[in-house]
N, C-alpha and C. Protein backbone atom coordinates (compact mmCIF):
# COMPACT_ATOMS: atom_id res chain seq x y z
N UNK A 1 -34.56 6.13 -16.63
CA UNK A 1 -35.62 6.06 -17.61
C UNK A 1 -35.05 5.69 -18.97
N UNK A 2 -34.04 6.68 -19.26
CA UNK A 2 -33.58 5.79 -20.58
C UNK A 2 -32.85 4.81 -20.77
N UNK A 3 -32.23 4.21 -19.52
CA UNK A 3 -31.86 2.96 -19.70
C UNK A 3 -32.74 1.49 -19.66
N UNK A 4 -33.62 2.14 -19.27
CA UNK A 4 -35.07 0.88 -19.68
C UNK A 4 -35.93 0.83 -21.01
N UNK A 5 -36.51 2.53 -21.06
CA UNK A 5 -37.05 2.67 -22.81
C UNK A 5 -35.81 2.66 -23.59
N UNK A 6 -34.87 2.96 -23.67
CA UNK A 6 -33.80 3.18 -24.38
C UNK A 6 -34.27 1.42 -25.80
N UNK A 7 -33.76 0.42 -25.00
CA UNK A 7 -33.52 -1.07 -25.28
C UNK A 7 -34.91 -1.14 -26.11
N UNK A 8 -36.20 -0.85 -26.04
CA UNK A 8 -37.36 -0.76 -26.64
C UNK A 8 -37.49 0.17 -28.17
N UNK A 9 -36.79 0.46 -28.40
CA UNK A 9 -36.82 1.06 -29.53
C UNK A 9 -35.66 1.44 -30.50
N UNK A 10 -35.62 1.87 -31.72
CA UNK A 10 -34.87 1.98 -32.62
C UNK A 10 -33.76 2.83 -32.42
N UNK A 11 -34.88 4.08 -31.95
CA UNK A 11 -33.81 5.01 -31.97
C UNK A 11 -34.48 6.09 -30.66
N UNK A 12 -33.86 6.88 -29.38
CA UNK A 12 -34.32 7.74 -28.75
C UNK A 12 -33.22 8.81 -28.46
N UNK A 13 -33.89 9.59 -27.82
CA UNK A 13 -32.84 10.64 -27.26
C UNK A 13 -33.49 11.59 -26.39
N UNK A 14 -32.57 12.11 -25.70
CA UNK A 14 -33.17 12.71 -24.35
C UNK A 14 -32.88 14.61 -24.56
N UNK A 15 -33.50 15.31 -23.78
CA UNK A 15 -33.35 16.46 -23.82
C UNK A 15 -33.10 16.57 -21.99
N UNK A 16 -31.57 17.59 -21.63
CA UNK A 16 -31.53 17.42 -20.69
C UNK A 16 -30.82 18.78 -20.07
N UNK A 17 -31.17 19.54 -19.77
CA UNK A 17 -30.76 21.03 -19.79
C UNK A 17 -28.96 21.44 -18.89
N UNK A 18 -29.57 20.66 -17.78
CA UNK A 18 -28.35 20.87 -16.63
C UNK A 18 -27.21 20.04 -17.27
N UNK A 19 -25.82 20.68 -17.81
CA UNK A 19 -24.72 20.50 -18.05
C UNK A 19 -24.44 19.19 -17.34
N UNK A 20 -23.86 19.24 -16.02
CA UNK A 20 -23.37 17.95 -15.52
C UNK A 20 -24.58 16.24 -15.62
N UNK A 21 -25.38 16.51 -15.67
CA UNK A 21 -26.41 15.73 -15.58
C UNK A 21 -26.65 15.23 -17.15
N UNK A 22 -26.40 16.06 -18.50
CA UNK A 22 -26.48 15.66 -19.49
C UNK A 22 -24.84 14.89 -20.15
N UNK A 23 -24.30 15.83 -19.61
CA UNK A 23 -22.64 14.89 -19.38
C UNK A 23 -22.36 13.57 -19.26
N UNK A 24 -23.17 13.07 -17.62
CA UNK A 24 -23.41 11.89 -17.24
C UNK A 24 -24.03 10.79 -18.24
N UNK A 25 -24.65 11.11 -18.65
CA UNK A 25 -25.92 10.49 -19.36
C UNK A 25 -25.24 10.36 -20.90
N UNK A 26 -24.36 11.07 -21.29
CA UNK A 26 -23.53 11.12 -22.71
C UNK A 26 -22.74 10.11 -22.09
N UNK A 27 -21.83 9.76 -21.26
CA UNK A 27 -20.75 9.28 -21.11
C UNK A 27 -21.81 7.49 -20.87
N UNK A 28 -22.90 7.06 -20.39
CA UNK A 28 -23.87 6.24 -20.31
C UNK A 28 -23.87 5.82 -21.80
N UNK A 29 -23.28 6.64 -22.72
CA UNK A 29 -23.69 6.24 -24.03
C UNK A 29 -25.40 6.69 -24.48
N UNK A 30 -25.93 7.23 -23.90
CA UNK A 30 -27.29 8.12 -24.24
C UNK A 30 -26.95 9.20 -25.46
N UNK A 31 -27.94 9.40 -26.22
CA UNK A 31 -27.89 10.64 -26.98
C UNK A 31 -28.84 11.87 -26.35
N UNK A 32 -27.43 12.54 -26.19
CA UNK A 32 -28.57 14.20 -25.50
C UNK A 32 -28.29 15.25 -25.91
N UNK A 33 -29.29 16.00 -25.61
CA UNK A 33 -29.54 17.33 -26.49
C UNK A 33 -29.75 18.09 -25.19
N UNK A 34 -29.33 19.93 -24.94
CA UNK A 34 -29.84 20.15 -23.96
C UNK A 34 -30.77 21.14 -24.16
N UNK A 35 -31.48 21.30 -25.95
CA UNK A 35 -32.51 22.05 -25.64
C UNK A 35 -33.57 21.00 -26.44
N UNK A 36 -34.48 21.45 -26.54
CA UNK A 36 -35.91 20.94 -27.30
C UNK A 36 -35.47 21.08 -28.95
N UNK A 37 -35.16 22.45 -29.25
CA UNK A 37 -34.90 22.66 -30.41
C UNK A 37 -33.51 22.09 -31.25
N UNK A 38 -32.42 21.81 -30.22
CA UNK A 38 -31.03 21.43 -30.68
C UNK A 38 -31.36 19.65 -31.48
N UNK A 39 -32.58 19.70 -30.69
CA UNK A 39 -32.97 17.87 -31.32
C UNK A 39 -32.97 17.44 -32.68
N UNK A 40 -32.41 17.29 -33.90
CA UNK A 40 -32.65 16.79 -35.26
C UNK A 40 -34.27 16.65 -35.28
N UNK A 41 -34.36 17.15 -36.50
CA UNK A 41 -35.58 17.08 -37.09
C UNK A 41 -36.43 15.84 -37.73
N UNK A 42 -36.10 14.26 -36.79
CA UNK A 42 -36.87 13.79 -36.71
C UNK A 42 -38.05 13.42 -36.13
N UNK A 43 -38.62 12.90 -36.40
CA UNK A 43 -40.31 12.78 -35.88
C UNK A 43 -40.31 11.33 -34.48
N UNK A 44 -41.01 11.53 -33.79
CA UNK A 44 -40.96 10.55 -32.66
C UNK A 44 -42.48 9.93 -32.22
N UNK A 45 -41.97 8.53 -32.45
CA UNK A 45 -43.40 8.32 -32.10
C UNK A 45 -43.99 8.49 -30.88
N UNK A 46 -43.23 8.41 -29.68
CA UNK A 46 -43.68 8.83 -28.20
C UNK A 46 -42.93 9.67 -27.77
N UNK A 47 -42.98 10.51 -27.34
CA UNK A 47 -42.16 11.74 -26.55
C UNK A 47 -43.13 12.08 -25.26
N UNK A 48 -41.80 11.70 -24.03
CA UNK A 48 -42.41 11.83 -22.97
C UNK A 48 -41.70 13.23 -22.02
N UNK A 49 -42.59 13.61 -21.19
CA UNK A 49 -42.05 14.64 -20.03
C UNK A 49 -42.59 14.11 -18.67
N UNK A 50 -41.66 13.56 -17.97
CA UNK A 50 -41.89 12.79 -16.47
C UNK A 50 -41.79 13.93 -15.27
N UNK A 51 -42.17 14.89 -14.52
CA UNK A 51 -41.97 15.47 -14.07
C UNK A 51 -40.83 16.72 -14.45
N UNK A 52 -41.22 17.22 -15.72
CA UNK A 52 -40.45 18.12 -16.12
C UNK A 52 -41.30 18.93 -16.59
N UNK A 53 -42.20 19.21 -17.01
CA UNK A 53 -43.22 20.02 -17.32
C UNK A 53 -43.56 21.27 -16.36
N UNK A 54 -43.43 20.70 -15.18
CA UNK A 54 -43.71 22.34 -14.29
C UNK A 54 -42.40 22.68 -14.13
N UNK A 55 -41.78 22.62 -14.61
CA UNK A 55 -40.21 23.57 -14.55
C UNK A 55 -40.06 24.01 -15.48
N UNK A 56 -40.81 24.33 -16.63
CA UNK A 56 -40.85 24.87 -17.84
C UNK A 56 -40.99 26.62 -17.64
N UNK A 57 -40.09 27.45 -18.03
CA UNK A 57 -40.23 28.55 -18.45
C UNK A 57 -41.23 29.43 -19.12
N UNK A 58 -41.27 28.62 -20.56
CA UNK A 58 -42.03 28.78 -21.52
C UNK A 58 -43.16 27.63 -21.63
N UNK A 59 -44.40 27.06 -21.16
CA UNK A 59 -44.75 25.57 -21.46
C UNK A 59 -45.09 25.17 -22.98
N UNK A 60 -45.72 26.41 -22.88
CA UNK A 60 -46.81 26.38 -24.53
C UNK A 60 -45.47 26.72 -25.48
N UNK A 61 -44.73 27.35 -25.70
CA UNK A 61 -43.54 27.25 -26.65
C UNK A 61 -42.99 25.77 -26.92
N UNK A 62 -42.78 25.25 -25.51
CA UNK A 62 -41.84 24.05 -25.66
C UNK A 62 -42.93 22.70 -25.81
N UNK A 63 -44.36 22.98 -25.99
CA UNK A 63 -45.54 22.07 -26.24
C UNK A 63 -45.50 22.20 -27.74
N UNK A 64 -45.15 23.15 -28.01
CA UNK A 64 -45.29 23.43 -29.53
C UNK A 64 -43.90 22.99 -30.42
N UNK A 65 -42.67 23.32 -29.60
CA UNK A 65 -42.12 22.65 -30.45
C UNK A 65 -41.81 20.83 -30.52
N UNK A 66 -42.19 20.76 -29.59
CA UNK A 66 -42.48 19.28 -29.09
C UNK A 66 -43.73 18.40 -30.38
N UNK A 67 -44.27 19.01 -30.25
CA UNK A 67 -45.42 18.67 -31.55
C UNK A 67 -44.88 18.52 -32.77
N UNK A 68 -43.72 19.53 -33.16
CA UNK A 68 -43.46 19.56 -34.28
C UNK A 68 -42.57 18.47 -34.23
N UNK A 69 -42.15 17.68 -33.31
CA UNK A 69 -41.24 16.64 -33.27
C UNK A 69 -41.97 15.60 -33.14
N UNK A 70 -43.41 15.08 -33.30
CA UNK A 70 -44.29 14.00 -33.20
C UNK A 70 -44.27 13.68 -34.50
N UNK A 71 -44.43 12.50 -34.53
CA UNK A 71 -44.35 11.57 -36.04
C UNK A 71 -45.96 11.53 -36.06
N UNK A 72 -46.59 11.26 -37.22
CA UNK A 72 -48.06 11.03 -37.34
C UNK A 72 -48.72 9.84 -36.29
N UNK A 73 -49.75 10.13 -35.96
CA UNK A 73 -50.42 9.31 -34.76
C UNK A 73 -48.91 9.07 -33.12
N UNK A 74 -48.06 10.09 -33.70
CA UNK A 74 -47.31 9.83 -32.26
C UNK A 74 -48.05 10.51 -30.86
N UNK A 75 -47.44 10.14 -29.64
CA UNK A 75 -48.01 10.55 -28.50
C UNK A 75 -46.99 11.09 -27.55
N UNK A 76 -47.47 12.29 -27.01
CA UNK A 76 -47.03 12.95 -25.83
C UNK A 76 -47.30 12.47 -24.59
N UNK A 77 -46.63 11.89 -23.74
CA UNK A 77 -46.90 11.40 -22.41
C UNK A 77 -46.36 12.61 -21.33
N UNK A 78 -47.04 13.28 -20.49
CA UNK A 78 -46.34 14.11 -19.46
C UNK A 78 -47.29 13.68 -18.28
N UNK A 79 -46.29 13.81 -17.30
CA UNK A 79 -46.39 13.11 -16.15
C UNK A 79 -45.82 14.37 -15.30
N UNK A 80 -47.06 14.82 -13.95
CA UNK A 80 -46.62 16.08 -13.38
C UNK A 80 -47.24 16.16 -12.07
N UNK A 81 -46.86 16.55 -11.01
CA UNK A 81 -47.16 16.45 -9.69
C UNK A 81 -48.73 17.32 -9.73
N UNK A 82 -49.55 16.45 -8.47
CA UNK A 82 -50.85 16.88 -9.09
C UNK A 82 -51.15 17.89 -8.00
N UNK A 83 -51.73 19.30 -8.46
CA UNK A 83 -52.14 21.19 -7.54
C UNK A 83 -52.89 19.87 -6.75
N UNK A 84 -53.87 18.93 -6.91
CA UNK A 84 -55.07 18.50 -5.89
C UNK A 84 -54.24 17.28 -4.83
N UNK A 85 -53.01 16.98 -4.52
CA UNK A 85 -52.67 15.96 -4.38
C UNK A 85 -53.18 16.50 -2.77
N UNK A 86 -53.75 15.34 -2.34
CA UNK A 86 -54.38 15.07 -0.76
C UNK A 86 -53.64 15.76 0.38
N UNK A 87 -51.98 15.96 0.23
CA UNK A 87 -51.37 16.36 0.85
C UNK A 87 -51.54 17.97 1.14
N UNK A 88 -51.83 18.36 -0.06
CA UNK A 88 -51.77 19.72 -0.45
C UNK A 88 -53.62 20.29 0.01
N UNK A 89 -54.30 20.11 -0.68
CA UNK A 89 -55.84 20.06 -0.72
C UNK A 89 -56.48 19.85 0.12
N UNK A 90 -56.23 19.13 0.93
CA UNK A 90 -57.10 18.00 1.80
C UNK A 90 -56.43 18.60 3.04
N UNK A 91 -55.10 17.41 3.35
CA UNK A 91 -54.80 17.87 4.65
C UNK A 91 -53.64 19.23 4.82
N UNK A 92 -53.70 19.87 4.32
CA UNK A 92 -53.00 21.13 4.07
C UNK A 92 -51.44 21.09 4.54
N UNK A 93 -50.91 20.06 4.13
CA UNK A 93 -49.49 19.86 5.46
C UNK A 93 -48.67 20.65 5.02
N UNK A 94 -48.29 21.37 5.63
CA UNK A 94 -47.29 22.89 5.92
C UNK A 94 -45.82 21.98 5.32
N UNK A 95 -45.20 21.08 5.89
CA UNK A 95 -44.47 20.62 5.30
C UNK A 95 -44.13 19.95 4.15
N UNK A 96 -45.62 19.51 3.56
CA UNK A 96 -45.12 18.75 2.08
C UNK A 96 -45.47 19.81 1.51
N UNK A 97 -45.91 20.69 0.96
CA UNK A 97 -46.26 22.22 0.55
C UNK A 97 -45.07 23.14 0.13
N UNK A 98 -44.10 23.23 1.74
CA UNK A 98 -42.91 24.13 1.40
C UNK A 98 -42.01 22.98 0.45
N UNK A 99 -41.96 21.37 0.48
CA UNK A 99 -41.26 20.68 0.11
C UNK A 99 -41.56 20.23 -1.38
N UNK A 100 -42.77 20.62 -1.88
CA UNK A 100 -43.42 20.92 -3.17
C UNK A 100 -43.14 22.07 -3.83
N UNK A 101 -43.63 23.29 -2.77
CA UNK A 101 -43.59 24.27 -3.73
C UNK A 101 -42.47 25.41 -3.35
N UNK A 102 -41.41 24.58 -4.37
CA UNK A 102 -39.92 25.04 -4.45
C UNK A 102 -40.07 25.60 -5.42
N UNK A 103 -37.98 26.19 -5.47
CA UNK A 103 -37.84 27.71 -6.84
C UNK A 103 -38.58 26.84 -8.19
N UNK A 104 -38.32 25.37 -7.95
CA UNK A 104 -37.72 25.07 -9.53
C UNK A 104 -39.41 24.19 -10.01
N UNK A 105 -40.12 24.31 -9.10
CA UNK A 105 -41.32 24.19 -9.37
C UNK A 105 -42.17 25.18 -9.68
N UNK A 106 -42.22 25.25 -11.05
CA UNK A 106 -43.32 26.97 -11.52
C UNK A 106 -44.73 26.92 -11.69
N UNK A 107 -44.93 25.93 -11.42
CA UNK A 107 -46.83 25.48 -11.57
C UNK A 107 -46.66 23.75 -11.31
N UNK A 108 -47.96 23.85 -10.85
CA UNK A 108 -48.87 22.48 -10.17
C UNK A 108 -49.80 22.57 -11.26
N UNK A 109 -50.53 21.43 -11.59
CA UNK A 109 -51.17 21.35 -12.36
C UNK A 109 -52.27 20.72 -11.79
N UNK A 110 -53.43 20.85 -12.68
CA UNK A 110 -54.88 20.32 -12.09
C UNK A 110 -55.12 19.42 -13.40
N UNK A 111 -56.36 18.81 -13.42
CA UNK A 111 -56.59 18.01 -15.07
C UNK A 111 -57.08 19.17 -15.76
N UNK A 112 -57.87 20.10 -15.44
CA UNK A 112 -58.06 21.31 -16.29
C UNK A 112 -57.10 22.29 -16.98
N UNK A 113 -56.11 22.46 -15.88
CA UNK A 113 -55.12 23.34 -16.48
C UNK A 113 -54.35 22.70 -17.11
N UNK A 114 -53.80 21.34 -16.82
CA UNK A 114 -52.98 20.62 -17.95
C UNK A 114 -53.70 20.11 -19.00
N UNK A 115 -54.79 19.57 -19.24
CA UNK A 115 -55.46 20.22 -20.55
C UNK A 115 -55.91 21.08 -21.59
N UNK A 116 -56.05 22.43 -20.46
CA UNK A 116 -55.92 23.69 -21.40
C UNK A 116 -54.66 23.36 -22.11
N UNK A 117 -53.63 23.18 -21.58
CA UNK A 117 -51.93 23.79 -22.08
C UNK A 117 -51.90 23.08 -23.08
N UNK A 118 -51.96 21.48 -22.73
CA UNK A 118 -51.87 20.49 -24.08
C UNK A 118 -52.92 21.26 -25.28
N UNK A 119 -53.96 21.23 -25.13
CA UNK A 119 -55.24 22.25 -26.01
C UNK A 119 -54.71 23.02 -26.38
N UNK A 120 -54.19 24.22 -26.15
CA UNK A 120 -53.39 25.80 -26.33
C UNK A 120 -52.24 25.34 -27.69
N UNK A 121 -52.11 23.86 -27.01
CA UNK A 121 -50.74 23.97 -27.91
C UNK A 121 -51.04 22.76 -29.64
N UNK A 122 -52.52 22.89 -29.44
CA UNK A 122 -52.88 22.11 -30.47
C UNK A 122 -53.23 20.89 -30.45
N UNK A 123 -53.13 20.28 -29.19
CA UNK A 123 -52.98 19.22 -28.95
C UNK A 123 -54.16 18.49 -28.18
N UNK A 124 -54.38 17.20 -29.00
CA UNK A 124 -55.89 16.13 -28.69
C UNK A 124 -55.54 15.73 -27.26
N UNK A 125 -56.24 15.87 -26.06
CA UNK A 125 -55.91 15.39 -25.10
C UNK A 125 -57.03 13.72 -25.10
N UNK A 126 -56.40 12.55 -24.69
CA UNK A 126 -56.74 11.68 -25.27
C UNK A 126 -57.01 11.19 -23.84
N UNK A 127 -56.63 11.58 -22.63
CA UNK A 127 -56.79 11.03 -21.43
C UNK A 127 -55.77 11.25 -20.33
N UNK A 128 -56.36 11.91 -18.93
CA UNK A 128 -55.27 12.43 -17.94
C UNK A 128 -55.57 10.99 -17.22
N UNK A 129 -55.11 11.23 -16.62
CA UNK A 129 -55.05 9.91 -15.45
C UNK A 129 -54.59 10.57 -13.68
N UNK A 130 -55.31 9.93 -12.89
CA UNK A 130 -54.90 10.46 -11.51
C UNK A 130 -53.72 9.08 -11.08
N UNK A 131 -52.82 9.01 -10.50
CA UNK A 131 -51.80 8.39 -10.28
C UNK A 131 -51.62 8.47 -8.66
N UNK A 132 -51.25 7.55 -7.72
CA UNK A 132 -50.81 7.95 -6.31
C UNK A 132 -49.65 6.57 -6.47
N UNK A 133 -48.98 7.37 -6.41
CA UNK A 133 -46.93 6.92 -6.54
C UNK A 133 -47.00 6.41 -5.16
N UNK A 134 -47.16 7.09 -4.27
CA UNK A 134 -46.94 6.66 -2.64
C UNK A 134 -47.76 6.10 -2.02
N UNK A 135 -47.51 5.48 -1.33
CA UNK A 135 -48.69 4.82 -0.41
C UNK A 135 -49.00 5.47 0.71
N UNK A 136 -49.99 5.04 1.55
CA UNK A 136 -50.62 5.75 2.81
C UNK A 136 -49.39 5.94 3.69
N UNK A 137 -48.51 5.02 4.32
CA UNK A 137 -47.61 5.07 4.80
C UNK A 137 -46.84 6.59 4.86
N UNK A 138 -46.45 6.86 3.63
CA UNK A 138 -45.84 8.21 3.22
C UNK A 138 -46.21 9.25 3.70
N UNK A 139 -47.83 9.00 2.83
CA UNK A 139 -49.12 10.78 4.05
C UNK A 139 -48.98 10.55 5.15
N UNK A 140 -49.25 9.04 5.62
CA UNK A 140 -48.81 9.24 7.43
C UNK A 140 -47.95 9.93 7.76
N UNK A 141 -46.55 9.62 7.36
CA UNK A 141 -45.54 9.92 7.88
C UNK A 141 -45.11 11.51 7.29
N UNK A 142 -45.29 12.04 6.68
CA UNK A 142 -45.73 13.86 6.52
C UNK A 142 -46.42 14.43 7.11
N UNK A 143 -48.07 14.16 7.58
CA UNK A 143 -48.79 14.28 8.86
C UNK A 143 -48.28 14.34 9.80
N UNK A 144 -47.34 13.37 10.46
CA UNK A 144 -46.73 13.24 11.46
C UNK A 144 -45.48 13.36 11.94
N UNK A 145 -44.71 13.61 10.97
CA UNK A 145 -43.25 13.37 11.38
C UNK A 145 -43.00 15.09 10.17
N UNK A 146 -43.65 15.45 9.18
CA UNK A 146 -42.94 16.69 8.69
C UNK A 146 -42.45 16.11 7.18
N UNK A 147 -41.81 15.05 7.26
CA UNK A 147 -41.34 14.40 6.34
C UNK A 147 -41.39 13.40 5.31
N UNK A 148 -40.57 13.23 3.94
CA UNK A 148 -41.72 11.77 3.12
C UNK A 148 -40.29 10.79 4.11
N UNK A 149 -40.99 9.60 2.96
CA UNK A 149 -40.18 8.51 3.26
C UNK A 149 -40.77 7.71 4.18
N UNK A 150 -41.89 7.76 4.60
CA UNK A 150 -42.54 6.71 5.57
C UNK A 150 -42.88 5.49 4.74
N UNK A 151 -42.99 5.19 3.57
CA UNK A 151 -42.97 4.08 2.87
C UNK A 151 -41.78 3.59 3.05
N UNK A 152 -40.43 3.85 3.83
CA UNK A 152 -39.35 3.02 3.92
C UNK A 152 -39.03 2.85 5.34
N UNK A 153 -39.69 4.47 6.14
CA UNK A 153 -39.25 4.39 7.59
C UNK A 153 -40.50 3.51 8.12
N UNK A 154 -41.42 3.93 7.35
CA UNK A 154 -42.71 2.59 8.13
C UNK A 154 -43.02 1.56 7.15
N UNK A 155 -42.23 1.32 7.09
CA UNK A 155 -43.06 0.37 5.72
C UNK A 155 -43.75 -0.87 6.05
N UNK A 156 -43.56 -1.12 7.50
CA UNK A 156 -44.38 -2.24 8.09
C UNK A 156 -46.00 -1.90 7.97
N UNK A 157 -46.33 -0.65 7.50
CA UNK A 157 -47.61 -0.18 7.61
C UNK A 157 -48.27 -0.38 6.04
N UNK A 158 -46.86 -0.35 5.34
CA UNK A 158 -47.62 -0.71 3.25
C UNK A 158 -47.87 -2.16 3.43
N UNK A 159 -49.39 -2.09 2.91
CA UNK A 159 -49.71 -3.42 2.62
C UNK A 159 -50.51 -3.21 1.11
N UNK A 160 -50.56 -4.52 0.59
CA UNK A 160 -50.30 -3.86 -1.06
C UNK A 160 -52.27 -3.87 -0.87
N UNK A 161 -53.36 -4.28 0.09
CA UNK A 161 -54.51 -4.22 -0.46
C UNK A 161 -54.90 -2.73 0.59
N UNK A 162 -54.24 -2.27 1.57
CA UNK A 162 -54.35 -1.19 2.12
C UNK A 162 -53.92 0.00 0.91
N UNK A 163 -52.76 -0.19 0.18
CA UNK A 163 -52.31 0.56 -0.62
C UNK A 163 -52.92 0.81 -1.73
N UNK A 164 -53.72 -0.27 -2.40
CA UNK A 164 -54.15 -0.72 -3.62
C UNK A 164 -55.92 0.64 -3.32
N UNK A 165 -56.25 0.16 -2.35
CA UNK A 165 -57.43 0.95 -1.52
C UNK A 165 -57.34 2.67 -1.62
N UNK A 166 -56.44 3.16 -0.94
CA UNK A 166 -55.72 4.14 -0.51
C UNK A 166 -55.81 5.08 -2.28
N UNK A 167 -55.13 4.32 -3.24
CA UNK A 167 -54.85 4.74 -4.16
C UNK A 167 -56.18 4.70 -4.92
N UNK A 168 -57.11 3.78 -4.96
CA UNK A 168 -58.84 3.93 -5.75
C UNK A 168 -59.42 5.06 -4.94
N UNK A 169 -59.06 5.13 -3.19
CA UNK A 169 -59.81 5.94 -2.93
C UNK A 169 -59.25 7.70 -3.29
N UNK A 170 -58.42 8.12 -3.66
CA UNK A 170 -57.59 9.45 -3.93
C UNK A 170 -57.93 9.42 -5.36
N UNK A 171 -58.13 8.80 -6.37
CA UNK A 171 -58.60 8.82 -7.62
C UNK A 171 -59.58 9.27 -8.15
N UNK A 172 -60.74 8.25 -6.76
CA UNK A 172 -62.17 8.56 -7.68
C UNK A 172 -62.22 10.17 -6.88
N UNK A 173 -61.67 10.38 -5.63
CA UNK A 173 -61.37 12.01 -5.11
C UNK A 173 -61.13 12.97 -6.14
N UNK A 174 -60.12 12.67 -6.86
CA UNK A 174 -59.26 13.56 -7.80
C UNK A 174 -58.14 14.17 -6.40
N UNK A 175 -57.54 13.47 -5.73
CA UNK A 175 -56.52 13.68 -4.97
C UNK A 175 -55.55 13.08 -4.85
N UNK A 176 -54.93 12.51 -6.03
CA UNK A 176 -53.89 11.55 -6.33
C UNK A 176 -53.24 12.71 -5.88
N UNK A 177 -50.88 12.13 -6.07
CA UNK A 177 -50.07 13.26 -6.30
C UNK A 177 -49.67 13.68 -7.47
N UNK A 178 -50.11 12.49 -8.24
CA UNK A 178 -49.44 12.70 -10.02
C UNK A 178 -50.32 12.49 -10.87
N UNK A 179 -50.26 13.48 -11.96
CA UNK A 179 -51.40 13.49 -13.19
C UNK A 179 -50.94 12.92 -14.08
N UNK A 180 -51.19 12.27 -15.13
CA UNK A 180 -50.77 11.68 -16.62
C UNK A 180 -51.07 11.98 -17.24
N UNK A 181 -50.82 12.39 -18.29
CA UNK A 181 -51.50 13.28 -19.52
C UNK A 181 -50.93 12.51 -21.04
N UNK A 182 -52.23 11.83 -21.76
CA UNK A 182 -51.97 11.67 -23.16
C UNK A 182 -51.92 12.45 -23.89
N UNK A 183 -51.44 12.65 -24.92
CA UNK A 183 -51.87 13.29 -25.84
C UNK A 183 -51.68 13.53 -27.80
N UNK A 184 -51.95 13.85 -28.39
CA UNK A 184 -51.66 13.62 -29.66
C UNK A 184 -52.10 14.38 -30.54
N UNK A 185 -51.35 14.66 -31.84
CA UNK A 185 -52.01 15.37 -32.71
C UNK A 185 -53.54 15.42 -33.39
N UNK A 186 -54.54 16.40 -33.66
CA UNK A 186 -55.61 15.61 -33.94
C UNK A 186 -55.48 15.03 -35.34
């Protein structure tokens, strides 16, 4: 991720908790921080959380100090595996469930509850978004086999207007796997 936004902008930096993993990413030539707060007290115009948000300890602490690190009209992007995803909701699969809901996952989120939090923490929610990352292929192959990766073990089965389908139809559901969340100061 930051070697793609990185090149797009002036200046970024990452917050990255796990020692060896922020190591890596220093030696990449990245600038990292491994808490929220260790970050310099400049202002950012986008600050994102890609699947890091439900591993949060504290959410509303680290929403808040996150805010205080938004530059005027900047935006919060968090991106978080979705409580309604089809897998979970729908077809109840015993295996993507235990393979979801691990230690280091502390909450699933719905568009309600990740709006409260952004809300709680002061924050204009400007638009969630339902997202489906995987294609049908994938739910097949969890249905059936226990496991993901059927977008690579079947992939003779992704077709991009089956997929394209698949993904309008889990949306207008509200059963995507991933939520998007804007957001911004008011």
């Amino acid at each position: 991720m930051l070697d793609r936004l990185g090149p797009l902008t002036s200046e970024y930096a990452a917050v990255e908790p796990q020692e060896i993993t922020a190591s890596f990413l220093t030696q990449l030539g990245h600038k990292v921080y491994r808490r929220v707060d260790k970050v310099p007290d400049a202002k950012f115009d986008v600050i994102t959380l890609f699947h890091v948000f439900e591993h949060l300890n504290t959410p509303l602490d680290t929403l808040n100090e996150l805010k205080r690190k938004l530059a005027p009209g900047g935006k919060l992007v968090v991106e978080v595996p979705h409580a309604r995803d089809f897998l979970i909701n729908t077809a109840n699969c015993s295996a993507f469930k235990e393979h979801t809901f691990w230690s280091e996952h502390l909450i699933l989120h719905t568009r309600s509850s990740l709006s409260a939090m952004l809300k709680a923490s002061g924050l204009e929610v400007a638009a969630i978004s339902g997202v489906q990352r995987y294609p049908l292929a994938n739910a097949l192959h969890w249905l059936a086999k226990g496991l993901g990766g059927g977008h690579v073990t079947w992939s003779h089965f992704c077709d991009h207007d089956l997929d394209n389908n698949w993904q309008n139809i889990l949306a207008k559901l509200d059963l995507t796997d991933t939520l998007i969340a804007e957001a911004h100061i008011p």
